[in-house]
PDBML (XML) file of the C-alpha atoms, coordinates in Angstrom:
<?xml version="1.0" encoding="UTF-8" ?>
<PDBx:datablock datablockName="MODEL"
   xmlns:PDBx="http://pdbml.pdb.org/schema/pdbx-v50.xsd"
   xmlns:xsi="http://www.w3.org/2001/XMLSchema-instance"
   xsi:schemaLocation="http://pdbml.pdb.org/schema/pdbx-v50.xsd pdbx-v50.xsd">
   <PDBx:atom_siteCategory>
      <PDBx:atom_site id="1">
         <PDBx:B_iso_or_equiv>0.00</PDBx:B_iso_or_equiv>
         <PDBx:Cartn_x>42.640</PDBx:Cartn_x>
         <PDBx:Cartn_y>93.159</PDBx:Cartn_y>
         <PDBx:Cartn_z>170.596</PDBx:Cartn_z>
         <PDBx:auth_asym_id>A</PDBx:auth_asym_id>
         <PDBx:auth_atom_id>CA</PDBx:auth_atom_id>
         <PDBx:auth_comp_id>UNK</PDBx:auth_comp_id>
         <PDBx:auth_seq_id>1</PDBx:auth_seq_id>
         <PDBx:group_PDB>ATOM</PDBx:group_PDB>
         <PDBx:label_alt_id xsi:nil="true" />
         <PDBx:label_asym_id>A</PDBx:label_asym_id>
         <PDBx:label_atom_id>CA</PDBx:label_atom_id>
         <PDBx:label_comp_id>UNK</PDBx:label_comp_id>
         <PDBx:label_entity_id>1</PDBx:label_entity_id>
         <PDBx:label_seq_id>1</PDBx:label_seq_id>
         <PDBx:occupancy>1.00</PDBx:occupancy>
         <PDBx:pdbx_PDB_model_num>1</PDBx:pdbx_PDB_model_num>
         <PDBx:type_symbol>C</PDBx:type_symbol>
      </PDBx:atom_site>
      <PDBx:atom_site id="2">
         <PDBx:B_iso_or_equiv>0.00</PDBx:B_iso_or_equiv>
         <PDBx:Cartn_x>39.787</PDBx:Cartn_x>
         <PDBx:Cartn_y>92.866</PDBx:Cartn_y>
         <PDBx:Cartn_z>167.595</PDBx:Cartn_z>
         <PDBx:auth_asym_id>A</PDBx:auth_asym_id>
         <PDBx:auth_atom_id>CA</PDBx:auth_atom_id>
         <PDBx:auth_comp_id>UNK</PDBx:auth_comp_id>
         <PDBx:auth_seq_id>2</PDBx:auth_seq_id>
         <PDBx:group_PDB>ATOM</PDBx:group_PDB>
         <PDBx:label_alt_id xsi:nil="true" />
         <PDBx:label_asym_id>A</PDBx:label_asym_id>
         <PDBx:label_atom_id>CA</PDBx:label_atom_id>
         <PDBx:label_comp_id>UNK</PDBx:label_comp_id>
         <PDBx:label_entity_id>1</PDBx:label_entity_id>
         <PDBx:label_seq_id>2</PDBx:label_seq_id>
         <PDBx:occupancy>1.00</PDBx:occupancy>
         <PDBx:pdbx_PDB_model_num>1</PDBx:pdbx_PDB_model_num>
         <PDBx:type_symbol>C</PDBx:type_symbol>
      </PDBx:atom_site>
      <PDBx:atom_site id="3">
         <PDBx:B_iso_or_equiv>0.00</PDBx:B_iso_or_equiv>
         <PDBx:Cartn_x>42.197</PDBx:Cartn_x>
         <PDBx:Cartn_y>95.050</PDBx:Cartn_y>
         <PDBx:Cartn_z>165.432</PDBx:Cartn_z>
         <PDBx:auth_asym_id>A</PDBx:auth_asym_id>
         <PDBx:auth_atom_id>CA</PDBx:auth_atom_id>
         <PDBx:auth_comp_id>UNK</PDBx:auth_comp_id>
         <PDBx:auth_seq_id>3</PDBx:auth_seq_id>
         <PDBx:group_PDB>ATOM</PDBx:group_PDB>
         <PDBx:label_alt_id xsi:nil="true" />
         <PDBx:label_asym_id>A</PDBx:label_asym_id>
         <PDBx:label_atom_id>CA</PDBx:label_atom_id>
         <PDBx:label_comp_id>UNK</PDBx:label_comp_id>
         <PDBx:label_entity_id>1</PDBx:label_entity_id>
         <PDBx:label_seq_id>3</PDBx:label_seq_id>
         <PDBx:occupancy>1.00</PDBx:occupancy>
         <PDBx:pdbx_PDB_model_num>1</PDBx:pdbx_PDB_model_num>
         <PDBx:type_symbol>C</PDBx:type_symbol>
      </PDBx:atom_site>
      <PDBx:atom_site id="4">
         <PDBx:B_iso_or_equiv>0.00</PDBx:B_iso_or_equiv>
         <PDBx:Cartn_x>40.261</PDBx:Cartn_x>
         <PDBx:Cartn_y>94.135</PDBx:Cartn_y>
         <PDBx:Cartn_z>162.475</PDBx:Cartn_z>
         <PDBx:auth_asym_id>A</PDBx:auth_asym_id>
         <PDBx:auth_atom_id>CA</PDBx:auth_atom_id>
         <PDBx:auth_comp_id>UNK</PDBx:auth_comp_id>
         <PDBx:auth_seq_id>4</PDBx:auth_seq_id>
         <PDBx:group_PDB>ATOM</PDBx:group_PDB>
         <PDBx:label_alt_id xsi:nil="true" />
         <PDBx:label_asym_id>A</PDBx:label_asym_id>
         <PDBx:label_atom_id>CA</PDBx:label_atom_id>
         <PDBx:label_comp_id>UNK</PDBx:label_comp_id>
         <PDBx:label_entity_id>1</PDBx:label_entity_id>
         <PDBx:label_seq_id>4</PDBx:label_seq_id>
         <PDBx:occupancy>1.00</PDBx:occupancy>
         <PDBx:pdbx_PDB_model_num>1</PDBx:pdbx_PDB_model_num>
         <PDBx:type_symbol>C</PDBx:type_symbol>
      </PDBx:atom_site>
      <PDBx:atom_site id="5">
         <PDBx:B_iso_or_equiv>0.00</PDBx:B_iso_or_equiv>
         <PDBx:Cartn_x>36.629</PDBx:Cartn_x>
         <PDBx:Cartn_y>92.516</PDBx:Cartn_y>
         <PDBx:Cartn_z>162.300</PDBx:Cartn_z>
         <PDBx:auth_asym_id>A</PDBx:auth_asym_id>
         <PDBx:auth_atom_id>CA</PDBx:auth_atom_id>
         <PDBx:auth_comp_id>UNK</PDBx:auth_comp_id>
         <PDBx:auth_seq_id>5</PDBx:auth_seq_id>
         <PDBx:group_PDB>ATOM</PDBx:group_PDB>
         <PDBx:label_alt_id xsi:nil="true" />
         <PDBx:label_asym_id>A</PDBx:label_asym_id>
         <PDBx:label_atom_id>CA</PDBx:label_atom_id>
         <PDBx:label_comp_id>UNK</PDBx:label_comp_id>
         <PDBx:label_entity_id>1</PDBx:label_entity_id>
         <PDBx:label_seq_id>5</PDBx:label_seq_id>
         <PDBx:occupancy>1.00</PDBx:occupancy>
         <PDBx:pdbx_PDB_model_num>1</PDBx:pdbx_PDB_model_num>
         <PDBx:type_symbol>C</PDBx:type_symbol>
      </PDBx:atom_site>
      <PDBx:atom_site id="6">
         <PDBx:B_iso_or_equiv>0.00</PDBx:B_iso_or_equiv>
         <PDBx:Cartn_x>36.306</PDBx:Cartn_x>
         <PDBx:Cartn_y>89.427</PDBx:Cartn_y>
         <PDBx:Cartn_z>160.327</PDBx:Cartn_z>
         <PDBx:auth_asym_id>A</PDBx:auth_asym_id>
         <PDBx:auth_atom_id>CA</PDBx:auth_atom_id>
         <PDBx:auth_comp_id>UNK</PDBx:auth_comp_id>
         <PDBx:auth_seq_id>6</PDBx:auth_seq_id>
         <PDBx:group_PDB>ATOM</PDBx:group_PDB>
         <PDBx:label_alt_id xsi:nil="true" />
         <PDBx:label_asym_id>A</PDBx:label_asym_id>
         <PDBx:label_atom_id>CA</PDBx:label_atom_id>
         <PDBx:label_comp_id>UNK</PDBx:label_comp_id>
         <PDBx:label_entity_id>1</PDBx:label_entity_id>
         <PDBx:label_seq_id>6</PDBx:label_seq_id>
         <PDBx:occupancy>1.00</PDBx:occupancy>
         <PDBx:pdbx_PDB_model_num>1</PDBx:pdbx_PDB_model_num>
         <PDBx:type_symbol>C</PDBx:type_symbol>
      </PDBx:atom_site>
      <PDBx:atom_site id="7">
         <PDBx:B_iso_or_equiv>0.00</PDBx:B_iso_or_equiv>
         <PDBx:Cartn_x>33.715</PDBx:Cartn_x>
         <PDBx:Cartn_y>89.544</PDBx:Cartn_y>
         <PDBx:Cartn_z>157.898</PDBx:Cartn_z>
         <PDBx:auth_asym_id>A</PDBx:auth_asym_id>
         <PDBx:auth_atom_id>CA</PDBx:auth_atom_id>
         <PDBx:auth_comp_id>UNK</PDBx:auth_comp_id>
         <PDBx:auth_seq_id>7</PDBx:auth_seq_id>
         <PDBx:group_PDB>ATOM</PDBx:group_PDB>
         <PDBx:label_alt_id xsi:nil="true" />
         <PDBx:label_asym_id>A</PDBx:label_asym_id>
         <PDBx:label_atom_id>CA</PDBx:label_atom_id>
         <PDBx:label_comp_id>UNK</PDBx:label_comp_id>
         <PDBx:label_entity_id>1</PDBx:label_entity_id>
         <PDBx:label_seq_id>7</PDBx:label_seq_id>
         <PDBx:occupancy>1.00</PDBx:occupancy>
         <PDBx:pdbx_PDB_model_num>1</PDBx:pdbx_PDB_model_num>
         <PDBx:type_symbol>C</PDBx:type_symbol>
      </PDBx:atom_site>
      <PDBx:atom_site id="8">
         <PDBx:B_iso_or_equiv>0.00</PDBx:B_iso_or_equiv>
         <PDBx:Cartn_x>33.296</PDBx:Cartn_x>
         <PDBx:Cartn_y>85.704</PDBx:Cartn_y>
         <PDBx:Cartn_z>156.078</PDBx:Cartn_z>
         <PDBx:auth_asym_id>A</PDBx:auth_asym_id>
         <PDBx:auth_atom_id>CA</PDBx:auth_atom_id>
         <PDBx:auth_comp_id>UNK</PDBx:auth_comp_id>
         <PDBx:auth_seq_id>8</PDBx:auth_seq_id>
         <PDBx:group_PDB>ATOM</PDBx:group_PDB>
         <PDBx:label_alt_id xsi:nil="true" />
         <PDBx:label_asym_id>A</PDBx:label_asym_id>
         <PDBx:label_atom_id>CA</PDBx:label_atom_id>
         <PDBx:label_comp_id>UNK</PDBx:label_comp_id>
         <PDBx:label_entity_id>1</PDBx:label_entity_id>
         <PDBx:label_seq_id>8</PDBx:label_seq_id>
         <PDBx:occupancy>1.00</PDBx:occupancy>
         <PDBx:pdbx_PDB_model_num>1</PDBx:pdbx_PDB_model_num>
         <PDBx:type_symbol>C</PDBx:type_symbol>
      </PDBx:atom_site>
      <PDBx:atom_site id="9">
         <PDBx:B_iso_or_equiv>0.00</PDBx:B_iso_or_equiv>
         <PDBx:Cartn_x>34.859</PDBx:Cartn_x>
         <PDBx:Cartn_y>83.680</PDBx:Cartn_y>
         <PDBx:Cartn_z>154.108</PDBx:Cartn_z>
         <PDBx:auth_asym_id>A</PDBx:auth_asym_id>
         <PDBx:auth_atom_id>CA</PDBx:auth_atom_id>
         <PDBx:auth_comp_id>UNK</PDBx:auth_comp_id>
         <PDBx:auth_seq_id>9</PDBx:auth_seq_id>
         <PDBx:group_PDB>ATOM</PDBx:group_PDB>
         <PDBx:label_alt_id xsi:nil="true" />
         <PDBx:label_asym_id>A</PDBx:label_asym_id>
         <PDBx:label_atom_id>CA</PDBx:label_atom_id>
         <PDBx:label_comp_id>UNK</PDBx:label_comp_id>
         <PDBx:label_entity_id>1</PDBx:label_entity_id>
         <PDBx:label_seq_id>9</PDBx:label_seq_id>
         <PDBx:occupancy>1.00</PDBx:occupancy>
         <PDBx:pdbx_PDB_model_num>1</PDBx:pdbx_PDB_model_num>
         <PDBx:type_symbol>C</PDBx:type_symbol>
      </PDBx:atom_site>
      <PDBx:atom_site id="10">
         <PDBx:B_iso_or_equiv>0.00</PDBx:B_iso_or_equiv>
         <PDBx:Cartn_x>34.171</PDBx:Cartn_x>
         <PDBx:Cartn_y>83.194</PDBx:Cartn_y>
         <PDBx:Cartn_z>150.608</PDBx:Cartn_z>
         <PDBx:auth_asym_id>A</PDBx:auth_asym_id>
         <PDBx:auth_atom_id>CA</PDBx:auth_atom_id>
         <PDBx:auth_comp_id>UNK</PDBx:auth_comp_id>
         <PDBx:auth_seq_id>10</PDBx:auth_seq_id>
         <PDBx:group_PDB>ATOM</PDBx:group_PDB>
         <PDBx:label_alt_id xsi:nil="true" />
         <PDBx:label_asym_id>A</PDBx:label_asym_id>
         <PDBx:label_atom_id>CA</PDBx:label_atom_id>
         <PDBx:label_comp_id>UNK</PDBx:label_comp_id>
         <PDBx:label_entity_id>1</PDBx:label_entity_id>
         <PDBx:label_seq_id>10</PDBx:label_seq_id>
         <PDBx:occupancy>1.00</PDBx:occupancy>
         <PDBx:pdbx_PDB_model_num>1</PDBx:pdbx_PDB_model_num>
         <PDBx:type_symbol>C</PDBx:type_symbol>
      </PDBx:atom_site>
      <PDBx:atom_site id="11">
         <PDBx:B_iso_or_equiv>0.00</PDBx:B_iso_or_equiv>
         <PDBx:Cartn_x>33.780</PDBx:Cartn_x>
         <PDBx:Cartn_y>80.442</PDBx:Cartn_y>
         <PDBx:Cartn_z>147.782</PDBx:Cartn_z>
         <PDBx:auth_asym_id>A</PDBx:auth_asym_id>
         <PDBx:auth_atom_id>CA</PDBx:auth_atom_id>
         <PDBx:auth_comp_id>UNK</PDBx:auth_comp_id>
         <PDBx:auth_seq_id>11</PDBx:auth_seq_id>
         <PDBx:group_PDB>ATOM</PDBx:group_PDB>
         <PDBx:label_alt_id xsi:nil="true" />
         <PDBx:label_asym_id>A</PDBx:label_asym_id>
         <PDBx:label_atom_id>CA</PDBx:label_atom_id>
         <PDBx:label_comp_id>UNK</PDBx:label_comp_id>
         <PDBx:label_entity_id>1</PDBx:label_entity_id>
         <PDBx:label_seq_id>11</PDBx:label_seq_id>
         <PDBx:occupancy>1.00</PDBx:occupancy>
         <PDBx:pdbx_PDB_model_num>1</PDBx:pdbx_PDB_model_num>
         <PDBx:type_symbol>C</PDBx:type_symbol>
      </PDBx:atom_site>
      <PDBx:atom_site id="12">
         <PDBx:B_iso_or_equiv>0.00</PDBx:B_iso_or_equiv>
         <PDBx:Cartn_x>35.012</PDBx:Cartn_x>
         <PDBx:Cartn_y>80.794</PDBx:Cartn_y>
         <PDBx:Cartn_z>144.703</PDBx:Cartn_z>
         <PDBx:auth_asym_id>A</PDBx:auth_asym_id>
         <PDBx:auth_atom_id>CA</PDBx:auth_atom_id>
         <PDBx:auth_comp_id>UNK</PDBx:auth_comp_id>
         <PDBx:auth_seq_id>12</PDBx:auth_seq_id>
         <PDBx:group_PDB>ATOM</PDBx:group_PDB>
         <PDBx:label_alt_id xsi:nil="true" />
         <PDBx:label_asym_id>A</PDBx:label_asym_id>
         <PDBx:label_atom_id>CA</PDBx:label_atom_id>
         <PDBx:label_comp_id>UNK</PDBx:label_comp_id>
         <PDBx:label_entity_id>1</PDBx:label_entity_id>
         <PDBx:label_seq_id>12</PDBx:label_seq_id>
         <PDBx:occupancy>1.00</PDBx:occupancy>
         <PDBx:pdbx_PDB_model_num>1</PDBx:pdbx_PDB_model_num>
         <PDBx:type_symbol>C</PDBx:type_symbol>
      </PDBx:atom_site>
      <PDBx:atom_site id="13">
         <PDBx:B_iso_or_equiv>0.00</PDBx:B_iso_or_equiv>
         <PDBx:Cartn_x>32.704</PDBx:Cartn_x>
         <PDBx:Cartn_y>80.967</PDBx:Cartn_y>
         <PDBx:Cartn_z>142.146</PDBx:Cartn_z>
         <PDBx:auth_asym_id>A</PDBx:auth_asym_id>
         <PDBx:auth_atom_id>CA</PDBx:auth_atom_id>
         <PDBx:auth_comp_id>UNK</PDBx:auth_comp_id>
         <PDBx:auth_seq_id>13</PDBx:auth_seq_id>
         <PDBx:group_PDB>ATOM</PDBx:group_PDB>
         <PDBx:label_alt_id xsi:nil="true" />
         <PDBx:label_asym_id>A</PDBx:label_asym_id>
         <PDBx:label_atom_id>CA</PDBx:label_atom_id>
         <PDBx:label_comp_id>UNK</PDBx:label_comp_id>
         <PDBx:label_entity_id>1</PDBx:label_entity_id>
         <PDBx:label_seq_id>13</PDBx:label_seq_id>
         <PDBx:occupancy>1.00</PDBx:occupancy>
         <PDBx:pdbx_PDB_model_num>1</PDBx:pdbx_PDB_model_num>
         <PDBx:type_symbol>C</PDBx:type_symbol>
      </PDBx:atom_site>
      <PDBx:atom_site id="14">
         <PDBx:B_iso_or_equiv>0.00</PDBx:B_iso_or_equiv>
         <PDBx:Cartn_x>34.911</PDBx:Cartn_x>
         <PDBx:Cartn_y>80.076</PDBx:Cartn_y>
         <PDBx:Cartn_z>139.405</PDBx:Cartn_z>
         <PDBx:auth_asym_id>A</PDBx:auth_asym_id>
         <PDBx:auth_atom_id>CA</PDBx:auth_atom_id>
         <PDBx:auth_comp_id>UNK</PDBx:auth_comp_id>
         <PDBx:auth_seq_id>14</PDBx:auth_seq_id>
         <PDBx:group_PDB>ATOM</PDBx:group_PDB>
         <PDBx:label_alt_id xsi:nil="true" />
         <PDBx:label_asym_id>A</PDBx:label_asym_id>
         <PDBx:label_atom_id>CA</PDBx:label_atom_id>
         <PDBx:label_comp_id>UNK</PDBx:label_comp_id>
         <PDBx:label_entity_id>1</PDBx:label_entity_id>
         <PDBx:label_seq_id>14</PDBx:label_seq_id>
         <PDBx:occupancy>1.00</PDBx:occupancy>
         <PDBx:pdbx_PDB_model_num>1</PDBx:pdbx_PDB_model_num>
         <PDBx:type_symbol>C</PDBx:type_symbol>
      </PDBx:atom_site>
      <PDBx:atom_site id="15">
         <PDBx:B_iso_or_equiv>0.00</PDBx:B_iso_or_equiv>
         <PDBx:Cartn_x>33.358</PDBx:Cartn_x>
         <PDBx:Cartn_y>80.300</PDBx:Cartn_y>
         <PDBx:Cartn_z>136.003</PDBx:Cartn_z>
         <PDBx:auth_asym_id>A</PDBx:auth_asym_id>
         <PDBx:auth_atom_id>CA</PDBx:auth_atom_id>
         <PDBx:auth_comp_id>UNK</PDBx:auth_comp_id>
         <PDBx:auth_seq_id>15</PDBx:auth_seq_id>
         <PDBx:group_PDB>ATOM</PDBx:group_PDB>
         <PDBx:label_alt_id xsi:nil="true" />
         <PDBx:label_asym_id>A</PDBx:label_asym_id>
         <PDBx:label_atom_id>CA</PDBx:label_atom_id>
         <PDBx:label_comp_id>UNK</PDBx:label_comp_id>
         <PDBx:label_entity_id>1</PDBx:label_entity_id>
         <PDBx:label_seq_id>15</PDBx:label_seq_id>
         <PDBx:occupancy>1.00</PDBx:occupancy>
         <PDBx:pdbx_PDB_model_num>1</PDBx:pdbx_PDB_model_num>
         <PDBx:type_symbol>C</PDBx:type_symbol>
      </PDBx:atom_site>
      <PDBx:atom_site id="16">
         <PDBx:B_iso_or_equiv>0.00</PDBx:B_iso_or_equiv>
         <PDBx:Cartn_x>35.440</PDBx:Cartn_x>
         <PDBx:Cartn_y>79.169</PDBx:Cartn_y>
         <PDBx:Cartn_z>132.535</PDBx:Cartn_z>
         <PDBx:auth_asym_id>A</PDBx:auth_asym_id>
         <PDBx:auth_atom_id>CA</PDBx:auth_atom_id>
         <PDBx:auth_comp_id>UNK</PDBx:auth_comp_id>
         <PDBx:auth_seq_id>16</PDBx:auth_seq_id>
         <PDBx:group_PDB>ATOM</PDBx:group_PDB>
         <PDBx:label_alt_id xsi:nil="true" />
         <PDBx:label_asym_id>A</PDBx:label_asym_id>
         <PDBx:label_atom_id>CA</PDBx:label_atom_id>
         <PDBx:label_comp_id>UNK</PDBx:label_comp_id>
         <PDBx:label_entity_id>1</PDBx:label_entity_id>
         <PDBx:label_seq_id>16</PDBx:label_seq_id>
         <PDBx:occupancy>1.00</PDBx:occupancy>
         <PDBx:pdbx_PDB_model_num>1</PDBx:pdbx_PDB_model_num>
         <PDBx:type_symbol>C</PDBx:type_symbol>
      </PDBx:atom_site>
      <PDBx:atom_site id="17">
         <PDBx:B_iso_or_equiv>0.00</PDBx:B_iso_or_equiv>
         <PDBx:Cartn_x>33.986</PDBx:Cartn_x>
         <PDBx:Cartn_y>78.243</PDBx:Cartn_y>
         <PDBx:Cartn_z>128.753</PDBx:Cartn_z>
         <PDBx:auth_asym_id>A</PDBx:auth_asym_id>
         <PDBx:auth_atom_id>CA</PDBx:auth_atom_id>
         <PDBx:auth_comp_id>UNK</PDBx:auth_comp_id>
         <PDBx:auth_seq_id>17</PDBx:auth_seq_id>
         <PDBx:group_PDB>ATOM</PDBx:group_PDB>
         <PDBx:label_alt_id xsi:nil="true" />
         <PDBx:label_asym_id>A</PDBx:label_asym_id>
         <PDBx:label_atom_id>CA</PDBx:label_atom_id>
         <PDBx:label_comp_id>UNK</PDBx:label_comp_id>
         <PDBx:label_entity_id>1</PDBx:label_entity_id>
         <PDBx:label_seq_id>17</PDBx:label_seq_id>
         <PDBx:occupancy>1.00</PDBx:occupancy>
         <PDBx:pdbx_PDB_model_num>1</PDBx:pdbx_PDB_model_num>
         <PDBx:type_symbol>C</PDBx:type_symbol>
      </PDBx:atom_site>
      <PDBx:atom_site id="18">
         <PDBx:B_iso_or_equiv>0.00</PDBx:B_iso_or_equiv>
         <PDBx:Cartn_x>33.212</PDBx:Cartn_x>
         <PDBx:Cartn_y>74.197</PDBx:Cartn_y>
         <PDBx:Cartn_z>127.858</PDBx:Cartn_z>
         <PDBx:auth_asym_id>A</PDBx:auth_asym_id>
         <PDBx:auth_atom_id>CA</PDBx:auth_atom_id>
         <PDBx:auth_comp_id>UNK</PDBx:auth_comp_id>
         <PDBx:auth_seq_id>18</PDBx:auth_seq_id>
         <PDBx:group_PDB>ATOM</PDBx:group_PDB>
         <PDBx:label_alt_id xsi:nil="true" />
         <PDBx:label_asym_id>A</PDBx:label_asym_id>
         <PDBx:label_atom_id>CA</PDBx:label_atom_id>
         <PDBx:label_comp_id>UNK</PDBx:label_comp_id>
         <PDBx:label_entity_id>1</PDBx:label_entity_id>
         <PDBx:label_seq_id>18</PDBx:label_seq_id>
         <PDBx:occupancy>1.00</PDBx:occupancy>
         <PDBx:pdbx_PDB_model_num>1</PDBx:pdbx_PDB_model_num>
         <PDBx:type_symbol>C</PDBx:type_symbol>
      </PDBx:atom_site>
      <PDBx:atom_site id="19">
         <PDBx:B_iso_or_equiv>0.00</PDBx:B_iso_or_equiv>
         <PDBx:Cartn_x>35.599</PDBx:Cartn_x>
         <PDBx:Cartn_y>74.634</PDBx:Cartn_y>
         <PDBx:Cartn_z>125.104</PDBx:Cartn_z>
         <PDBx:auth_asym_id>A</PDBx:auth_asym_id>
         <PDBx:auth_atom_id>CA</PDBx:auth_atom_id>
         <PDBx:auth_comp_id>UNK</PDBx:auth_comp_id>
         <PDBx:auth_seq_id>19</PDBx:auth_seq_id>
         <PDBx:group_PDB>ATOM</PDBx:group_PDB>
         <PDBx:label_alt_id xsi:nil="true" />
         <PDBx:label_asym_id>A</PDBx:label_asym_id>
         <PDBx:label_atom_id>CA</PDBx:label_atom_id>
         <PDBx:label_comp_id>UNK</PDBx:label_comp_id>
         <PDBx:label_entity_id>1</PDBx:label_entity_id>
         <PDBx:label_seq_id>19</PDBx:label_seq_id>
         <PDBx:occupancy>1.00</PDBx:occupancy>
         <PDBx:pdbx_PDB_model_num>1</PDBx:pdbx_PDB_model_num>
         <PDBx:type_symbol>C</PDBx:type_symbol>
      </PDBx:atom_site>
      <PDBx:atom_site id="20">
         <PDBx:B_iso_or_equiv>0.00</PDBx:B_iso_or_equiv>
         <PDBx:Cartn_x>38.255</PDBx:Cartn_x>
         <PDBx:Cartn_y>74.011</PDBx:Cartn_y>
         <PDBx:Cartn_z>127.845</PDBx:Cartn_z>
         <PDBx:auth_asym_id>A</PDBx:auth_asym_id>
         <PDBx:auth_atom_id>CA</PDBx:auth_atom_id>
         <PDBx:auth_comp_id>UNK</PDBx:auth_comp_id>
         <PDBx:auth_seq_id>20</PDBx:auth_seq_id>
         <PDBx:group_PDB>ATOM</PDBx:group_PDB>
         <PDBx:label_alt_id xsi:nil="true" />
         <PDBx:label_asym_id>A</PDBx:label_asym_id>
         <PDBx:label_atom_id>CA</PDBx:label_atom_id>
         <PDBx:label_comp_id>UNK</PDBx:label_comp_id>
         <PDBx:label_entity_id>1</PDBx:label_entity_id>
         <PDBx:label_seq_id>20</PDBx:label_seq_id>
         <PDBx:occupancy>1.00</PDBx:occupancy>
         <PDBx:pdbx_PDB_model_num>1</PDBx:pdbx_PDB_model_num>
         <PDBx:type_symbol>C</PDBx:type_symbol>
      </PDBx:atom_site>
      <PDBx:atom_site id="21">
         <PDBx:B_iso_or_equiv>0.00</PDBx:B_iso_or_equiv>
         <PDBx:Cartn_x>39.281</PDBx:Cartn_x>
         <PDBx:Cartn_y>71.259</PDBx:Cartn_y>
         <PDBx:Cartn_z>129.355</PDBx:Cartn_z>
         <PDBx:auth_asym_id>A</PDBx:auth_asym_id>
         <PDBx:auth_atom_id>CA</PDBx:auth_atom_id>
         <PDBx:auth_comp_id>UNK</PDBx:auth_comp_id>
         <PDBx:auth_seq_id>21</PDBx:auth_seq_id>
         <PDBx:group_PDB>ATOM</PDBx:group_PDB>
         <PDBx:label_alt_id xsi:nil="true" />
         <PDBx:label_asym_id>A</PDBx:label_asym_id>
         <PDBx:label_atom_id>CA</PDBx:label_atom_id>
         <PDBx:label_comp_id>UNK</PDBx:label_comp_id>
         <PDBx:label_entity_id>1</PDBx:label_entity_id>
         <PDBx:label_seq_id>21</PDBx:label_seq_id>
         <PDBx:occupancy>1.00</PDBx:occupancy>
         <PDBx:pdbx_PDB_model_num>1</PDBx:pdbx_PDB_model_num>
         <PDBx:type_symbol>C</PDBx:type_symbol>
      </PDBx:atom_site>
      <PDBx:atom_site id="22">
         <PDBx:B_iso_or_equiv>0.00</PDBx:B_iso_or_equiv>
         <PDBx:Cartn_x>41.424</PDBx:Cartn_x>
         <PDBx:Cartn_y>69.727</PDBx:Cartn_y>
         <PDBx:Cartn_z>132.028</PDBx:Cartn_z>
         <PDBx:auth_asym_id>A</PDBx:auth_asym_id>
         <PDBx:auth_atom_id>CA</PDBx:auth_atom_id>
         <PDBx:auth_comp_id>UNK</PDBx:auth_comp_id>
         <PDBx:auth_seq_id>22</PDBx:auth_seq_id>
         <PDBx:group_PDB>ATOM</PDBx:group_PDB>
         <PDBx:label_alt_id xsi:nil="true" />
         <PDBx:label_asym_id>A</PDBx:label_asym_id>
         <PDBx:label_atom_id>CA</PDBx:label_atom_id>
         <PDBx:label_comp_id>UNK</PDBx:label_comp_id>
         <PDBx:label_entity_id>1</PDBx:label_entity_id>
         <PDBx:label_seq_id>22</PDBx:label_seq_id>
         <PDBx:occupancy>1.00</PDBx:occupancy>
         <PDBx:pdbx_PDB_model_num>1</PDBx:pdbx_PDB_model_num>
         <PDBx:type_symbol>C</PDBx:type_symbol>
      </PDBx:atom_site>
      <PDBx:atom_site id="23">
         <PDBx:B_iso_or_equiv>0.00</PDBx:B_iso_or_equiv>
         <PDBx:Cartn_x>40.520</PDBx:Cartn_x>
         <PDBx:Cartn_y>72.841</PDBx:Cartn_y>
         <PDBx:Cartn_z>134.389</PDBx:Cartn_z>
         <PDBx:auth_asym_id>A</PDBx:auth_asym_id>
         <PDBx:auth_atom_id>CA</PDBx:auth_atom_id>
         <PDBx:auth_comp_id>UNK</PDBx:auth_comp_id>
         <PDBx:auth_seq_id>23</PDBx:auth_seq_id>
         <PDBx:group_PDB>ATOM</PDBx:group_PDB>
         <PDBx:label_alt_id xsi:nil="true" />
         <PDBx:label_asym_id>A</PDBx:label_asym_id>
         <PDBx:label_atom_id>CA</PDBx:label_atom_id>
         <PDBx:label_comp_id>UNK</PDBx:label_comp_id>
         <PDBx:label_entity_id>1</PDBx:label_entity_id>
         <PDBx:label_seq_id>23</PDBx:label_seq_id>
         <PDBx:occupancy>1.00</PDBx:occupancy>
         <PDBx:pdbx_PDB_model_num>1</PDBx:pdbx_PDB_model_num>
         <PDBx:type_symbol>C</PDBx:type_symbol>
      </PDBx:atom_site>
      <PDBx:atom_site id="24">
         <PDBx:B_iso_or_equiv>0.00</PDBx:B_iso_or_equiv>
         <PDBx:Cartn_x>41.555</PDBx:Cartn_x>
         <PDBx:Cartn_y>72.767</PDBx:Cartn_y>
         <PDBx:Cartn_z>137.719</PDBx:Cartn_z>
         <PDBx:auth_asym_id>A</PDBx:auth_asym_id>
         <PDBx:auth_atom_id>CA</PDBx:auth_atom_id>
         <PDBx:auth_comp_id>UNK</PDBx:auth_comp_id>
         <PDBx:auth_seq_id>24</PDBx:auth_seq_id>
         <PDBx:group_PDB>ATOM</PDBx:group_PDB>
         <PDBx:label_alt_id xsi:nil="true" />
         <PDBx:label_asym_id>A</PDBx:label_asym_id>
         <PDBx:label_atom_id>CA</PDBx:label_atom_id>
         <PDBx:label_comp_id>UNK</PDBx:label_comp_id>
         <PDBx:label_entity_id>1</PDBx:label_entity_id>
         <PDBx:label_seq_id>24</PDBx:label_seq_id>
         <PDBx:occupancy>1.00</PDBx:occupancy>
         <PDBx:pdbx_PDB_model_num>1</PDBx:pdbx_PDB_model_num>
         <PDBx:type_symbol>C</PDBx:type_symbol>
      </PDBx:atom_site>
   </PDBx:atom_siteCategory>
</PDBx:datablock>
């Protein structure tokens, strides 16, 4: 039916300060 066209999927590109930890 190709009601919608599927593009890609995506990482996350997660990003957080050192001063942090136990990050999941």
């Amino acid at each position: 039916q190709m009601p919608m066209a599927f593009l890609y999927f995506t990482n996350d590109l997660f990003g957080y300060s050192e001063k942090l930890e136990n990050v999941r």
